[in-house]
Protein backbone atom coordinates (compact mmCIF):
# COMPACT_ATOMS: atom_id res chain seq x y z
CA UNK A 1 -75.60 24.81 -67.54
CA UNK A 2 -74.04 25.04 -63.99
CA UNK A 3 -70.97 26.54 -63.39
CA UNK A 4 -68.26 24.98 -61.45
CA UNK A 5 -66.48 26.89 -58.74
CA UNK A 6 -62.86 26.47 -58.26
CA UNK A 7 -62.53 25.78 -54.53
CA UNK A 8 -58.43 26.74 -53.32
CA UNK A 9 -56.93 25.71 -50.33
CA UNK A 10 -53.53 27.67 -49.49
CA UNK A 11 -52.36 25.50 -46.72
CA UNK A 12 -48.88 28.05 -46.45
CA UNK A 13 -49.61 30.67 -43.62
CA UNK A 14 -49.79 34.31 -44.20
CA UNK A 15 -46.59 35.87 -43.25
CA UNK A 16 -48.36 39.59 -42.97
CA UNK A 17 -45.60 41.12 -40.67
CA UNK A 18 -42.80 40.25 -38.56
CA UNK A 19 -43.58 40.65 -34.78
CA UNK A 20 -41.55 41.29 -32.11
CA UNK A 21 -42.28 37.60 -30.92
CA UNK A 22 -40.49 36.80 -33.91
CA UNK A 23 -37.21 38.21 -32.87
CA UNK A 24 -37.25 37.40 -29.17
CA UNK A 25 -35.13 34.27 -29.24
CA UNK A 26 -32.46 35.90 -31.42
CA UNK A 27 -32.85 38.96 -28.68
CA UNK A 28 -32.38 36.69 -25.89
CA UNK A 29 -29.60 34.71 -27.06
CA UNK A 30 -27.38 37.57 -28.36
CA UNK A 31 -28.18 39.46 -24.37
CA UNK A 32 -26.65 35.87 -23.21
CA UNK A 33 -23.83 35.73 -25.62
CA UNK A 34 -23.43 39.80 -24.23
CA UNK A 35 -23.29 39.07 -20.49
CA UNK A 36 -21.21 35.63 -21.04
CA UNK A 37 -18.79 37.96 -22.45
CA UNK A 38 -18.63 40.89 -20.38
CA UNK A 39 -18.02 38.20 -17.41
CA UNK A 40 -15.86 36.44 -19.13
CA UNK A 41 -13.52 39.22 -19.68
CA UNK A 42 -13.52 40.43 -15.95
CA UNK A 43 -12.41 37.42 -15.17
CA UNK A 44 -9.28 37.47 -17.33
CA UNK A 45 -8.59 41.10 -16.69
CA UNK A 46 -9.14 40.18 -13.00
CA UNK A 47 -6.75 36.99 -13.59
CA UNK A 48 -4.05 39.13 -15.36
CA UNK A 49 -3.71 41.51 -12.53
CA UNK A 50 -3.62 38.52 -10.01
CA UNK A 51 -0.95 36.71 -12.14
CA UNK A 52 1.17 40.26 -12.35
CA UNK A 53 1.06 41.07 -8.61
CA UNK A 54 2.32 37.19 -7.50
CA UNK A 55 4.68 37.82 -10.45
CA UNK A 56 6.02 40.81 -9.07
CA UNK A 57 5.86 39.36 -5.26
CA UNK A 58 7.82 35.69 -6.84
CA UNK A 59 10.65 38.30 -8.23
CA UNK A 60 10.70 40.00 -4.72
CA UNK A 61 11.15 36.89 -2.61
CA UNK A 62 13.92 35.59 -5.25
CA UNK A 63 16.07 38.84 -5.06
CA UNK A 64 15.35 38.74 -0.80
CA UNK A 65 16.40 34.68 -1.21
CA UNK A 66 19.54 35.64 -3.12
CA UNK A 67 20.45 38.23 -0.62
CA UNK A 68 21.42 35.41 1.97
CA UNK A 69 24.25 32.81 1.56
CA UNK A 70 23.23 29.76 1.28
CA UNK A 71 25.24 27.58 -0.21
CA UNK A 72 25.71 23.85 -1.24
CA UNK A 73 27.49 22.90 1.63
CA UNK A 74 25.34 24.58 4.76
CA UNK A 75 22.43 22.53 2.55
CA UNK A 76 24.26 19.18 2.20
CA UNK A 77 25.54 19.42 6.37
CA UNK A 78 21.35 19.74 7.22
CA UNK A 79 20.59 16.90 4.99
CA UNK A 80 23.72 14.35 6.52
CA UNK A 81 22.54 15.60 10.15
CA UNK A 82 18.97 14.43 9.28
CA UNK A 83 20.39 11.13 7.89
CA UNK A 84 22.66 11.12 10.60
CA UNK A 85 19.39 11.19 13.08
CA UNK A 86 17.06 8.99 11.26
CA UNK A 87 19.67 6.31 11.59
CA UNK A 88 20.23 6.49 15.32
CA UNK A 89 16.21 6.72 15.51
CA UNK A 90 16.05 3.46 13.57
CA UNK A 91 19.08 1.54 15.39
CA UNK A 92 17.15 2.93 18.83
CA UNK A 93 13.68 1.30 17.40
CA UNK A 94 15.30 -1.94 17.02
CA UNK A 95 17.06 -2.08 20.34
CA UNK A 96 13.34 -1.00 21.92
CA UNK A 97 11.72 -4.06 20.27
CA UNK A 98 14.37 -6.58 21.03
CA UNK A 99 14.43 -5.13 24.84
CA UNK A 100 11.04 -6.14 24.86
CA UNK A 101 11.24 -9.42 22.76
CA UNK A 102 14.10 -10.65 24.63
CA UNK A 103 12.73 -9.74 28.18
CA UNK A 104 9.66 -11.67 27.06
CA UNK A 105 11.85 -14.11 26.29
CA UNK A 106 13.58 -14.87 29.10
CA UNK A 107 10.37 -14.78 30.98
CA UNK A 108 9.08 -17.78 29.17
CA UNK A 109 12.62 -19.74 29.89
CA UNK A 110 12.77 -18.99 34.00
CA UNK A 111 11.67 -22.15 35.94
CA UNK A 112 8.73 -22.00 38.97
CA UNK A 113 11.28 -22.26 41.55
CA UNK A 114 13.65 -19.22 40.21
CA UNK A 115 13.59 -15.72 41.10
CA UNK A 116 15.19 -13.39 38.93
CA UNK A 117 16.91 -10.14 40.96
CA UNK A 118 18.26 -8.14 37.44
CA UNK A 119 18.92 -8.02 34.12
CA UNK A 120 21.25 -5.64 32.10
CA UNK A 121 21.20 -5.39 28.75
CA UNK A 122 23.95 -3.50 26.60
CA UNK A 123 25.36 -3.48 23.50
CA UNK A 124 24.18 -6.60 22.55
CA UNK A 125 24.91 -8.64 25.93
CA UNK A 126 22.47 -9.68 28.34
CA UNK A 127 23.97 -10.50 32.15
CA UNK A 128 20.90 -12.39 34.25
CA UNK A 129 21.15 -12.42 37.79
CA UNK A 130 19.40 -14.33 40.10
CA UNK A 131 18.42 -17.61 42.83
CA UNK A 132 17.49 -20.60 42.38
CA UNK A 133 16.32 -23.48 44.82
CA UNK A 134 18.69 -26.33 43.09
CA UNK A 135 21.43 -26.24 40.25
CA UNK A 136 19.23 -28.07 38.58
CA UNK A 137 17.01 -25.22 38.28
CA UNK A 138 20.09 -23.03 36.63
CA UNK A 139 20.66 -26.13 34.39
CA UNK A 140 17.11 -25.91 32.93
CA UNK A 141 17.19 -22.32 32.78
CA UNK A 142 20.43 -22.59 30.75
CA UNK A 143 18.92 -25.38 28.72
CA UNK A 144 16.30 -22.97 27.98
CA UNK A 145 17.95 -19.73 27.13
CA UNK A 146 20.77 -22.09 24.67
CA UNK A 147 17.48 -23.08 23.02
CA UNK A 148 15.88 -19.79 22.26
CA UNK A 149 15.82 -18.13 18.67
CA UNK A 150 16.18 -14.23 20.46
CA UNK A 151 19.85 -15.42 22.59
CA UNK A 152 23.10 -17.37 21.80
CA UNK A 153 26.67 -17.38 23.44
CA UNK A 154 24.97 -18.58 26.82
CA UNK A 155 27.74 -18.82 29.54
CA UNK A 156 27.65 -19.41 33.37
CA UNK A 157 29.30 -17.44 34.84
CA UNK A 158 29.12 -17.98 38.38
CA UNK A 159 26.73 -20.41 40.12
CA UNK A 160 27.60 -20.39 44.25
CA UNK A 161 25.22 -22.28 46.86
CA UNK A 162 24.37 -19.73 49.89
CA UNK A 163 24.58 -22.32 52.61
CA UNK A 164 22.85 -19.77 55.07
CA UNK A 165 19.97 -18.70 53.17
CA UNK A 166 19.73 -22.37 51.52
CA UNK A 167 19.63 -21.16 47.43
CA UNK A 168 22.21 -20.92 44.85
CA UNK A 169 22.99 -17.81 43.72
CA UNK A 170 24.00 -17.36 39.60
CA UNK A 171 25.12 -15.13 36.82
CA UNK A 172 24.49 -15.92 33.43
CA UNK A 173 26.06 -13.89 30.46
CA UNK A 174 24.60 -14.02 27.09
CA UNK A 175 24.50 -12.52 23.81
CA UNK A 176 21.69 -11.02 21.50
CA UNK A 177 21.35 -8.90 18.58
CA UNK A 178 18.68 -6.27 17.93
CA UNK A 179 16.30 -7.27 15.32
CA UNK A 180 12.43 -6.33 15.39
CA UNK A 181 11.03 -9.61 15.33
């Protein structure tokens, strides 16, 4: 009779020894976790140092700050002098608009035939001087400024014919108020 062999297959590998290959990720990763933390802590005991001396500087300034006198009211005078300025600033921005919108203006109003020699403008009144060929020319002119959106109050105030030089001289007083159209 035959004999039967047993045939075993041990498919679990031999664990002889542990090598050093073994260990090496646990080595690696506990080196990492090392330097991590030796960095890490320079950095706090290099923020703690920081953080004392602008400590220590913050005190100093305070204790020079208190040293000088200045009180509510030297504080409260600076701020109503800057309030004080940005107002006149702002009134001074609206005048410099309407000086321009209302020179404009009158530029659009003044007939062909009309040559204006000045205009002053001051607190809120405009005085036109100037020549025209006809009074019908300062009639249109006045027509125009009454209709304009920029004057109002528009009043002749003199209106002469120049016989010699063959024009009529005028003056025409009218009112405006600053706005920044």
């Amino acid at each position: 009779m035959e004999r039967t062999r047993s045939i075993t297959i041990n498919l679990l590998q031999k664990h002889d020894e542990k090598g050093i290959n073994d260990y090496l990720p646990l080595i690696i990763t506990t080196l990492l976790l090392a330097v991590v933390g030796i960095g890490l802590g320079y950095f706090v005991t290099t923020s703690q140092h920081e953080l004392a001396a602008l400590r220590k500087a913050n005190a100093q300034l305070e204790s020079e700050a208190a040293n000088y006198n200045l009180g509510p009211s030297w504080i409260k005078e600076i701020q109503d002098d800057i309030e004080k300025r940005s107002n006149i600033k702002q009134q001074l921005e609206k005048q410099k608009i309407s000086y321009v919108a209302v020179a404009g203006e009158i530029e659009k109003i003044v007939p062909r035939d009309m040559v204006i020699t000045g205009v002053d403008m001051k607190d809120g009144k405009v005085v036109i001087n100037g020549y025209a060929q006809h009074h019908n020319d300062v009639a249109c002119f006045l027509s125009g400024l009454s209709q304009s959106t920029q004057l109002n109050k528009v009043l002749l105030t003199s209106s002469t014919l120049n016989e010699s030089r063959n024009v009529v001289e005028f003056t025409v007083e009218t009112s405006w108020e600053a706005s920044s159209k």
